[in-house]
PDB file of N, CA and C in Angstrom:
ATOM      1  N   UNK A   1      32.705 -12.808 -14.455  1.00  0.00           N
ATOM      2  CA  UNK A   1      33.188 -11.662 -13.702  1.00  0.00           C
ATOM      3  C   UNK A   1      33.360 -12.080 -12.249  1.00  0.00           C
ATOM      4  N   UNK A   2      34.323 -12.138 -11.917  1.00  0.00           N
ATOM      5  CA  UNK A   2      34.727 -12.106 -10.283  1.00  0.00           C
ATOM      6  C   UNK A   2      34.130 -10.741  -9.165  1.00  0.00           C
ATOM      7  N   UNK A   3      34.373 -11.188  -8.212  1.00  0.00           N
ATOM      8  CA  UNK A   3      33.637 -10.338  -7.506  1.00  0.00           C
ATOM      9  C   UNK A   3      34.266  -9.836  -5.868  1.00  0.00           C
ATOM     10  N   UNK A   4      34.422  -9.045  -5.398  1.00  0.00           N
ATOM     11  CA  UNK A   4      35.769  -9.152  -4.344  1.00  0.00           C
ATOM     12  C   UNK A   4      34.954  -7.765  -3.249  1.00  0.00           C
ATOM     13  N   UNK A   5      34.210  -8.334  -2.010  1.00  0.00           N
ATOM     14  CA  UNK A   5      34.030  -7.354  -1.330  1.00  0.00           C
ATOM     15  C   UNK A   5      35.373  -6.753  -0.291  1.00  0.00           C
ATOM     16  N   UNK A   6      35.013  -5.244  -0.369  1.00  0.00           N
ATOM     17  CA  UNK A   6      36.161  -4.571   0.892  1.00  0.00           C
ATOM     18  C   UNK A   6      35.536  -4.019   1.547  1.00  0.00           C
ATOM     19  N   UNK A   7      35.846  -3.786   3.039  1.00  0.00           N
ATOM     20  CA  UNK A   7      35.836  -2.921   3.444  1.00  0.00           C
ATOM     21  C   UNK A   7      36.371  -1.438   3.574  1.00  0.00           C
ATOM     22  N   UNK A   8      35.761  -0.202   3.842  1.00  0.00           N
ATOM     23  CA  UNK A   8      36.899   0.759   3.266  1.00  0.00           C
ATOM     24  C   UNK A   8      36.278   1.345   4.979  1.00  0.00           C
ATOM     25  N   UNK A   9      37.553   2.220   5.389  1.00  0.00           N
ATOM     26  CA  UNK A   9      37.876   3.361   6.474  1.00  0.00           C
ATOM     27  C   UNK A   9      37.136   4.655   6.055  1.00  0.00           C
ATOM     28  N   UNK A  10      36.517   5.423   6.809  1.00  0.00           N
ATOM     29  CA  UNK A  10      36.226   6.552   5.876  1.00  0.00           C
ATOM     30  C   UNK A  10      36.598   7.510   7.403  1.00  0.00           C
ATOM     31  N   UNK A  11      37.678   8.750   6.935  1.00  0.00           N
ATOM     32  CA  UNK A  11      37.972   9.440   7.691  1.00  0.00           C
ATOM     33  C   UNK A  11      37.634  10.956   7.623  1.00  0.00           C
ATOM     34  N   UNK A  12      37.196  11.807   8.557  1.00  0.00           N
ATOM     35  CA  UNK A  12      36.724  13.132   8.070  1.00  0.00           C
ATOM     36  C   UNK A  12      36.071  13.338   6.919  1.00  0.00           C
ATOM     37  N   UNK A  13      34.880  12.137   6.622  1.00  0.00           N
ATOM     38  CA  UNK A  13      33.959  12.152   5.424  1.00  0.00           C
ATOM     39  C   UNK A  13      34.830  11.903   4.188  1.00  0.00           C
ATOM     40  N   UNK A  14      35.698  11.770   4.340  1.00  0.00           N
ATOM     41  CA  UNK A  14      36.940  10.493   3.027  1.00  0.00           C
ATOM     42  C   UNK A  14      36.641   9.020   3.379  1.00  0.00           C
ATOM     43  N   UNK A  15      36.873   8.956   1.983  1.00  0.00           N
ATOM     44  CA  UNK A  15      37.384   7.166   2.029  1.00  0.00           C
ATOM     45  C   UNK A  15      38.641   6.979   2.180  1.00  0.00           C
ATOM     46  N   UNK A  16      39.099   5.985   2.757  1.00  0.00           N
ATOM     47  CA  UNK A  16      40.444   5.890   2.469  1.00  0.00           C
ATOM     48  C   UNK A  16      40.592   3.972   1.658  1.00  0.00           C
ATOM     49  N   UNK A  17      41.224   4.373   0.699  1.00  0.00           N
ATOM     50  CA  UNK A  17      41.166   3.000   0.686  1.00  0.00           C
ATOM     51  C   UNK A  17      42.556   2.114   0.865  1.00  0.00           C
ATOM     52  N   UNK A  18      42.289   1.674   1.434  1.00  0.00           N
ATOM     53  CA  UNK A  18      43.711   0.600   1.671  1.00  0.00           C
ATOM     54  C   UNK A  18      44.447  -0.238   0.644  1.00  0.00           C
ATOM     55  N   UNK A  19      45.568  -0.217   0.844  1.00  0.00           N
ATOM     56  CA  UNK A  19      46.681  -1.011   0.147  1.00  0.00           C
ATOM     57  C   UNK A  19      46.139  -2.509  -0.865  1.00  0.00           C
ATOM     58  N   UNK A  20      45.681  -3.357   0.013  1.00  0.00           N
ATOM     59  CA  UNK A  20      45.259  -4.388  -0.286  1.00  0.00           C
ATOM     60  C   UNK A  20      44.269  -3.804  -1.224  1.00  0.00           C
ATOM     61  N   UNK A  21      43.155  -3.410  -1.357  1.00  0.00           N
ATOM     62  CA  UNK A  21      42.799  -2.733  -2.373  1.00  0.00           C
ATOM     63  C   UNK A  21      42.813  -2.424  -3.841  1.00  0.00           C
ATOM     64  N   UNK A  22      43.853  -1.575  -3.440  1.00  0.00           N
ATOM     65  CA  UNK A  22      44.957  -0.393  -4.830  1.00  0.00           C
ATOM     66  C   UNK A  22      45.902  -1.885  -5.096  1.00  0.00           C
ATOM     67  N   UNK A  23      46.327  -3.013  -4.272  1.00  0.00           N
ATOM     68  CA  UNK A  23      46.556  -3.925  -5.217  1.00  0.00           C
ATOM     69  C   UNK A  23      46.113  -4.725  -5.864  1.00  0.00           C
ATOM     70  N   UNK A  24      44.816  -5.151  -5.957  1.00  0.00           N
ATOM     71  CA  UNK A  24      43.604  -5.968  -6.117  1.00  0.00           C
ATOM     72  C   UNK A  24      43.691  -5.326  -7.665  1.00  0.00           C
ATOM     73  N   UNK A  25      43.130  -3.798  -7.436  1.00  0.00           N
ATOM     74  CA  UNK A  25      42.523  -3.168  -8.049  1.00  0.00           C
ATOM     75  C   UNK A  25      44.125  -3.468  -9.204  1.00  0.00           C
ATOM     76  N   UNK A  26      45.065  -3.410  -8.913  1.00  0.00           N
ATOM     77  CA  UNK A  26      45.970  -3.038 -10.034  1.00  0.00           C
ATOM     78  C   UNK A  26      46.317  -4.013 -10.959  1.00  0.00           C
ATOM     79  N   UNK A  27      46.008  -5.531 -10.235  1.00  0.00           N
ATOM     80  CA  UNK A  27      46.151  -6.791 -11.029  1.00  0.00           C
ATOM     81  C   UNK A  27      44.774  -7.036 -11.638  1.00  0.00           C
ATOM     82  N   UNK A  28      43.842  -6.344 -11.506  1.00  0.00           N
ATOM     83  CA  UNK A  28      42.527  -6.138 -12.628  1.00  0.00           C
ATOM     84  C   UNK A  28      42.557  -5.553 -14.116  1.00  0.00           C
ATOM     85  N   UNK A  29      41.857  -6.381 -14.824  1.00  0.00           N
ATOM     86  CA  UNK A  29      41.783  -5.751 -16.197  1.00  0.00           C
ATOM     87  C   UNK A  29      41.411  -4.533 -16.116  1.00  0.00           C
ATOM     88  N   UNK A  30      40.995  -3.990 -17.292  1.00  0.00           N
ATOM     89  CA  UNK A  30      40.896  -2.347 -17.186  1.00  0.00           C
ATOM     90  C   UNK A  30      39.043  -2.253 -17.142  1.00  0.00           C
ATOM     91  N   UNK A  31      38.418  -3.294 -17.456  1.00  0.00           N
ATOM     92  CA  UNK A  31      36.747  -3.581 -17.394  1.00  0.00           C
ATOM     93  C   UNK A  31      36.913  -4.157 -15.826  1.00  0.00           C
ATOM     94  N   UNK A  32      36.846  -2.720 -15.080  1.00  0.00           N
ATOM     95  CA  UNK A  32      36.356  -2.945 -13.239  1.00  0.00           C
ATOM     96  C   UNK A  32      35.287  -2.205 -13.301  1.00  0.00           C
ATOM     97  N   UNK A  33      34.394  -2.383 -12.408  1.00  0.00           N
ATOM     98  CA  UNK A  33      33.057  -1.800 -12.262  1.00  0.00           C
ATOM     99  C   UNK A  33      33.393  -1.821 -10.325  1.00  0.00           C
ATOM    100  N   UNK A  34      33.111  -0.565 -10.197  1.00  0.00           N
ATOM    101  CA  UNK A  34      33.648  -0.824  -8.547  1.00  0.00           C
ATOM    102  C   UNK A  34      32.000  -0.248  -7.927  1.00  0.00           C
ATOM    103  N   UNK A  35      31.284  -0.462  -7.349  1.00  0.00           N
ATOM    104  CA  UNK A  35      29.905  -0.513  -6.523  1.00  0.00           C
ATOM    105  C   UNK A  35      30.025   0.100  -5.113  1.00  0.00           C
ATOM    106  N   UNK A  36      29.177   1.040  -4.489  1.00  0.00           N
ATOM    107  CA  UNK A  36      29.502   1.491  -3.090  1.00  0.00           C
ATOM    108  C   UNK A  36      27.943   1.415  -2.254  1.00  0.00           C
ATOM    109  N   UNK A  37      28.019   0.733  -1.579  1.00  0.00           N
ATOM    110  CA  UNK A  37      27.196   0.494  -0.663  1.00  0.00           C
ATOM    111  C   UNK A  37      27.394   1.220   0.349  1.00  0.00           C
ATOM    112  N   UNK A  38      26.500   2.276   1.145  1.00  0.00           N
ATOM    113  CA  UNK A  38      27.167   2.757   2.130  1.00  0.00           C
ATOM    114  C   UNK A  38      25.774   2.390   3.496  1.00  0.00           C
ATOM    115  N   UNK A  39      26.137   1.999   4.482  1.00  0.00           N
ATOM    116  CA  UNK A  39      25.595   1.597   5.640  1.00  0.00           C
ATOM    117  C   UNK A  39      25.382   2.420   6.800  1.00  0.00           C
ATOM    118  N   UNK A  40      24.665   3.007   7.030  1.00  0.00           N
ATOM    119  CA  UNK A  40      25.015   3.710   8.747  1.00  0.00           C
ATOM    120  C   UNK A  40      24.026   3.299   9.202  1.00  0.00           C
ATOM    121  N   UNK A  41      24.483   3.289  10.833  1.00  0.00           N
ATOM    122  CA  UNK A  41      23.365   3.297  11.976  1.00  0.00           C
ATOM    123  C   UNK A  41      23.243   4.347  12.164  1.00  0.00           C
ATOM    124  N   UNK A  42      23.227   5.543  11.705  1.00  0.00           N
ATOM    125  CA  UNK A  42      23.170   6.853  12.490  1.00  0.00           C
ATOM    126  C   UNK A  42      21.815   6.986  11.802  1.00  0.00           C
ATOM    127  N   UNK A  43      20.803   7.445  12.293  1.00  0.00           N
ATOM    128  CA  UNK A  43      19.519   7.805  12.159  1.00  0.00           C
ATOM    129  C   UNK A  43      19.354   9.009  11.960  1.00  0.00           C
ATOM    130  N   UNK A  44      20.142  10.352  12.250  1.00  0.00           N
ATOM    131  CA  UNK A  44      19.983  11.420  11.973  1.00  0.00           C
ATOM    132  C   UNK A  44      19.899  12.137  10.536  1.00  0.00           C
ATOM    133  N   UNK A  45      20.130  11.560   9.501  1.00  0.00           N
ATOM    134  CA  UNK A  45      19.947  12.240   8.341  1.00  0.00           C
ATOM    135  C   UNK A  45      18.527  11.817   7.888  1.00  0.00           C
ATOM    136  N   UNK A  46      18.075  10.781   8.274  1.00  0.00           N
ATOM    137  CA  UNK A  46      16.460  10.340   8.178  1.00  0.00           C
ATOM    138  C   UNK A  46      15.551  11.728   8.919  1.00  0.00           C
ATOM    139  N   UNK A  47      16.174  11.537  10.471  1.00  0.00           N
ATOM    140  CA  UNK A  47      14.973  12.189  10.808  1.00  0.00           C
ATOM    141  C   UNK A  47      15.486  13.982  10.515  1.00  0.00           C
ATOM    142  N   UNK A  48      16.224  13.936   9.762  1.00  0.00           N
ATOM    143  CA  UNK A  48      16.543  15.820   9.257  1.00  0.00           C
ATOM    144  C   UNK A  48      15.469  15.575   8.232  1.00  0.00           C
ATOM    145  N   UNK A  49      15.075  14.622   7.696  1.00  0.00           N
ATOM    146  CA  UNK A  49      14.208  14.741   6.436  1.00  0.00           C
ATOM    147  C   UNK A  49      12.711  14.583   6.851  1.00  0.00           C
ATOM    148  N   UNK A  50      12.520  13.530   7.811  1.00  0.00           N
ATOM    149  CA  UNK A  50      11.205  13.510   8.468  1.00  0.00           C
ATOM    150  C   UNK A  50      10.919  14.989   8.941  1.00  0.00           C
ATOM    151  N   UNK A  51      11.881  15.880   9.454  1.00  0.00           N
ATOM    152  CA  UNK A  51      11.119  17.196  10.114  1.00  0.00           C
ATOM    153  C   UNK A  51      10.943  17.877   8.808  1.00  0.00           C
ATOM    154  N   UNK A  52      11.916  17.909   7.836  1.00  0.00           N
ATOM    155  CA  UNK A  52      11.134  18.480   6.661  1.00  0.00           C
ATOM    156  C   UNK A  52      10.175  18.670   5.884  1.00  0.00           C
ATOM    157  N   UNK A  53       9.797  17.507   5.890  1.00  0.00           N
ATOM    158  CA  UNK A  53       8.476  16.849   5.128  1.00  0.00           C
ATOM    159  C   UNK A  53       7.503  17.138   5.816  1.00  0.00           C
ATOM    160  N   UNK A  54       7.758  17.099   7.900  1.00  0.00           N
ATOM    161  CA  UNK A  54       6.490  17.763   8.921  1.00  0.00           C
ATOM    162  C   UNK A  54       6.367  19.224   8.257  1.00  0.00           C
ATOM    163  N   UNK A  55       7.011  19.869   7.804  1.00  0.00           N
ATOM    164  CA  UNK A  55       7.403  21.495   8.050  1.00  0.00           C
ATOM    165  C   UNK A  55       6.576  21.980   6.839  1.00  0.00           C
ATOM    166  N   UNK A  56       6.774  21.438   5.293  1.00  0.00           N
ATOM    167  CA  UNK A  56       6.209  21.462   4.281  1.00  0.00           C
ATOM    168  C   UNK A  56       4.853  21.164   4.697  1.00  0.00           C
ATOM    169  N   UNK A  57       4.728  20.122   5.020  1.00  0.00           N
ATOM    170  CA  UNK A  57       3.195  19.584   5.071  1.00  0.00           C
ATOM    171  C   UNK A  57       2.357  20.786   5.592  1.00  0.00           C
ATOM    172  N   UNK A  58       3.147  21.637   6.702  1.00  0.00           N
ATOM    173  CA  UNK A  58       2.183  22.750   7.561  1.00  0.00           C
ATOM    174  C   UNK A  58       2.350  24.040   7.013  1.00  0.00           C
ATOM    175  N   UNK A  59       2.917  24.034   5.975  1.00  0.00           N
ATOM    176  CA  UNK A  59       3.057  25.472   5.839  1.00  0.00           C
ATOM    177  C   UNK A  59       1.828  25.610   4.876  1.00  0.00           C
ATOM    178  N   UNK A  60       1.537  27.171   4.450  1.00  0.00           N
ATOM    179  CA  UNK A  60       0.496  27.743   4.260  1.00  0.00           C
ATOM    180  C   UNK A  60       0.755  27.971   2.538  1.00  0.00           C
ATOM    181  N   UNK A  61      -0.375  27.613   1.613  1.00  0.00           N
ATOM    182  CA  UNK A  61      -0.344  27.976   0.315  1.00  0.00           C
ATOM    183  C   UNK A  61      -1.032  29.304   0.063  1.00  0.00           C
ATOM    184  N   UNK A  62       0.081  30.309  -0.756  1.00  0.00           N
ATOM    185  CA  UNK A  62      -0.493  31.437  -0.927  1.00  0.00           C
ATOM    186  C   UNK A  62      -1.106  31.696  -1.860  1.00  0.00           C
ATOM    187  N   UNK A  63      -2.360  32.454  -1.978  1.00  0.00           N
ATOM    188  CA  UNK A  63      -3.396  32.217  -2.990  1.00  0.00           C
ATOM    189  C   UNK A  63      -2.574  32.424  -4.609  1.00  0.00           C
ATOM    190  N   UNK A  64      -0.996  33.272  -4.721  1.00  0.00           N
ATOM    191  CA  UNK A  64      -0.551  33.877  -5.944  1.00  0.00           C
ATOM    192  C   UNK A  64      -0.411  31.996  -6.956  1.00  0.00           C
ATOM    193  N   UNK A  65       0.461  31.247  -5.541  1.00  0.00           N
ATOM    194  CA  UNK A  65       0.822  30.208  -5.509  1.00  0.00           C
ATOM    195  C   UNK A  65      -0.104  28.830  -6.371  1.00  0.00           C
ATOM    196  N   UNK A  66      -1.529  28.899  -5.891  1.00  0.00           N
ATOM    197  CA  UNK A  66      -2.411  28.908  -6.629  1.00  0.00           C
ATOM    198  C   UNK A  66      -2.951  28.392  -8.473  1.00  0.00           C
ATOM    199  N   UNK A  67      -3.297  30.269  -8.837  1.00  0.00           N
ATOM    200  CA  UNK A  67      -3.300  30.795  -9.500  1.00  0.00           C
ATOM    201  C   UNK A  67      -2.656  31.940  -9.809  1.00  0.00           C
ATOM    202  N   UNK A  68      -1.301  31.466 -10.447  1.00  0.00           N
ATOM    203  CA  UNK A  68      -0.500  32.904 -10.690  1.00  0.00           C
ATOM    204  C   UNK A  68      -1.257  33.949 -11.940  1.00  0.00           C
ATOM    205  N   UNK A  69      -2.455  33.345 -12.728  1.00  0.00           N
ATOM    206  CA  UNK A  69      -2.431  33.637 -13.757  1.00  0.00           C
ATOM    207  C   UNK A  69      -3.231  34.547 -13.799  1.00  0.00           C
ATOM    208  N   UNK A  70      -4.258  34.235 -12.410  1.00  0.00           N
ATOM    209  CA  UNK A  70      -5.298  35.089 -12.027  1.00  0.00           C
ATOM    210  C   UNK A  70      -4.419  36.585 -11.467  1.00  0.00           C
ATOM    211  N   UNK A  71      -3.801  36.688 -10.528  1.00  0.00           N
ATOM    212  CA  UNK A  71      -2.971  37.633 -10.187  1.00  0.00           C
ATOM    213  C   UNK A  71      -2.730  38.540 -11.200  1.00  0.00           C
ATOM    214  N   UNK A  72      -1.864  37.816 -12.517  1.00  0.00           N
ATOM    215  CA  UNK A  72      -1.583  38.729 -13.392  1.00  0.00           C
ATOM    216  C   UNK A  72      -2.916  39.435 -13.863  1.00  0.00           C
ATOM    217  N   UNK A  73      -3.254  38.432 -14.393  1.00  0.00           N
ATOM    218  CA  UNK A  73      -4.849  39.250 -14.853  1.00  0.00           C
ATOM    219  C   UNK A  73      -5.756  40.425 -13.976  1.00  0.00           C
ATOM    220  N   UNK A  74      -5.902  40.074 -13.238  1.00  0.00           N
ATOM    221  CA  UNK A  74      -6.469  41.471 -11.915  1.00  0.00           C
ATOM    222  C   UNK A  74      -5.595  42.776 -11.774  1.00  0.00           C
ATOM    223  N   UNK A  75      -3.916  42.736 -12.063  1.00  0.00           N
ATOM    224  CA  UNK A  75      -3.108  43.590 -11.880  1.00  0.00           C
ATOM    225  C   UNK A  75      -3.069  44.367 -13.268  1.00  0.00           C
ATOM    226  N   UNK A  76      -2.978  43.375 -14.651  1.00  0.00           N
ATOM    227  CA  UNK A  76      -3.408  43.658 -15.977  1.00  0.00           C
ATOM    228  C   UNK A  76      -4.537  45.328 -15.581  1.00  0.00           C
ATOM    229  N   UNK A  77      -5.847  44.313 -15.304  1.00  0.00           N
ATOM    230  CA  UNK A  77      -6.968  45.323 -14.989  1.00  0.00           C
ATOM    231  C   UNK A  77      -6.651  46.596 -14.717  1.00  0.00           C
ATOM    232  N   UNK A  78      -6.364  46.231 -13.210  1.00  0.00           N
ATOM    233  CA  UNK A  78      -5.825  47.447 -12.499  1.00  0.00           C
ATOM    234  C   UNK A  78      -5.003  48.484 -13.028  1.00  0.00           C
ATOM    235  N   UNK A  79      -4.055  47.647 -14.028  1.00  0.00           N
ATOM    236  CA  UNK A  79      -3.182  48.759 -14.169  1.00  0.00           C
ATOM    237  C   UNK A  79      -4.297  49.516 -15.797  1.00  0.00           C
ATOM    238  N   UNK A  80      -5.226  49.305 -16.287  1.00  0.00           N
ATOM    239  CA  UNK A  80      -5.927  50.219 -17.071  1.00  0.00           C
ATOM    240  C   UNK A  80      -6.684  50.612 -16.243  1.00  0.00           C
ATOM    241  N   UNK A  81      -7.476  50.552 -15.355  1.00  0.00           N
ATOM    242  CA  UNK A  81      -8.235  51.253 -14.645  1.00  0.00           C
ATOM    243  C   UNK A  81      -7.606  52.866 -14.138  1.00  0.00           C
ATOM    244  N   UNK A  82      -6.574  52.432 -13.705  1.00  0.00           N
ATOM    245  CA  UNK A  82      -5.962  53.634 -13.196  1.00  0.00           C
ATOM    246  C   UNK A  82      -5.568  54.553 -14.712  1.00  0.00           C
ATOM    247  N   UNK A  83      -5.595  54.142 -15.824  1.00  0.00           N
ATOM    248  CA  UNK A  83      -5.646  54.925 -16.474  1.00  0.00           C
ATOM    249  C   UNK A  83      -6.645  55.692 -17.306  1.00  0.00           C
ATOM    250  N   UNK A  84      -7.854  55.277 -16.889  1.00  0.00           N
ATOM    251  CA  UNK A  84      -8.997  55.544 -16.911  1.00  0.00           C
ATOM    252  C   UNK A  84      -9.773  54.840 -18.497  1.00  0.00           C
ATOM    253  N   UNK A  85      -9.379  53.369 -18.202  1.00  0.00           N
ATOM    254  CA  UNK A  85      -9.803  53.128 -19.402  1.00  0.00           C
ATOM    255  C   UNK A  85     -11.124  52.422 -18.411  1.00  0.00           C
ATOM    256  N   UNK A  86     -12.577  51.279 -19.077  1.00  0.00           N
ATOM    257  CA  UNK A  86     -12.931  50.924 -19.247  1.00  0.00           C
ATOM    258  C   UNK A  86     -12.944  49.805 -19.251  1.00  0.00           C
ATOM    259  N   UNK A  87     -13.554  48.557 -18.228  1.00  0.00           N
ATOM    260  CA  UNK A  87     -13.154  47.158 -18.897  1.00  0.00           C
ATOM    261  C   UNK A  87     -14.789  46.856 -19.178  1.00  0.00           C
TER     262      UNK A  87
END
């Protein structure tokens, strides 16, 4: 299997792929396997995820959250109590 790196343009979050390319690609058998590596220096989609993971970490677990099962069960209760049964 041969192997043929490109570079590709990517415009308004498109690829574009170039000529040289789409001709590469057209004198290829029909068994192409095409691979995308994508590279940035931009650091900002990392740290959108680092504040996420801060944000989760601090937030508060609610007791239902827990034990949902207990909840049901106490409300179960409740709701015969009020009808004057007996537990």
């Amino acid at each position: 299997m041969n192997n043929q790196t490109f570079s590709l343009e990517i415009r308004e979050g498109k690829l574009i792929i170039p000529s040289e390319i789409e001709n590469y690609l057209s004198k290829c058998s029909d068994n192409v396997q095409v691979l995308l590596t994508v590279q940035s220096t931009s650091n900002d989609l990392a740290n959108k995820w680092d504040k996420w993971f801060e944000e989760i970490e601090n937030c508060q677990i609610l007791n239902s959250a827990i034990n949902p099962e207990d909840d049901y069960g106490q409300l179960l209760i409740n709701k015969y109590k009020n009808q004057g049964l007996e537990l």
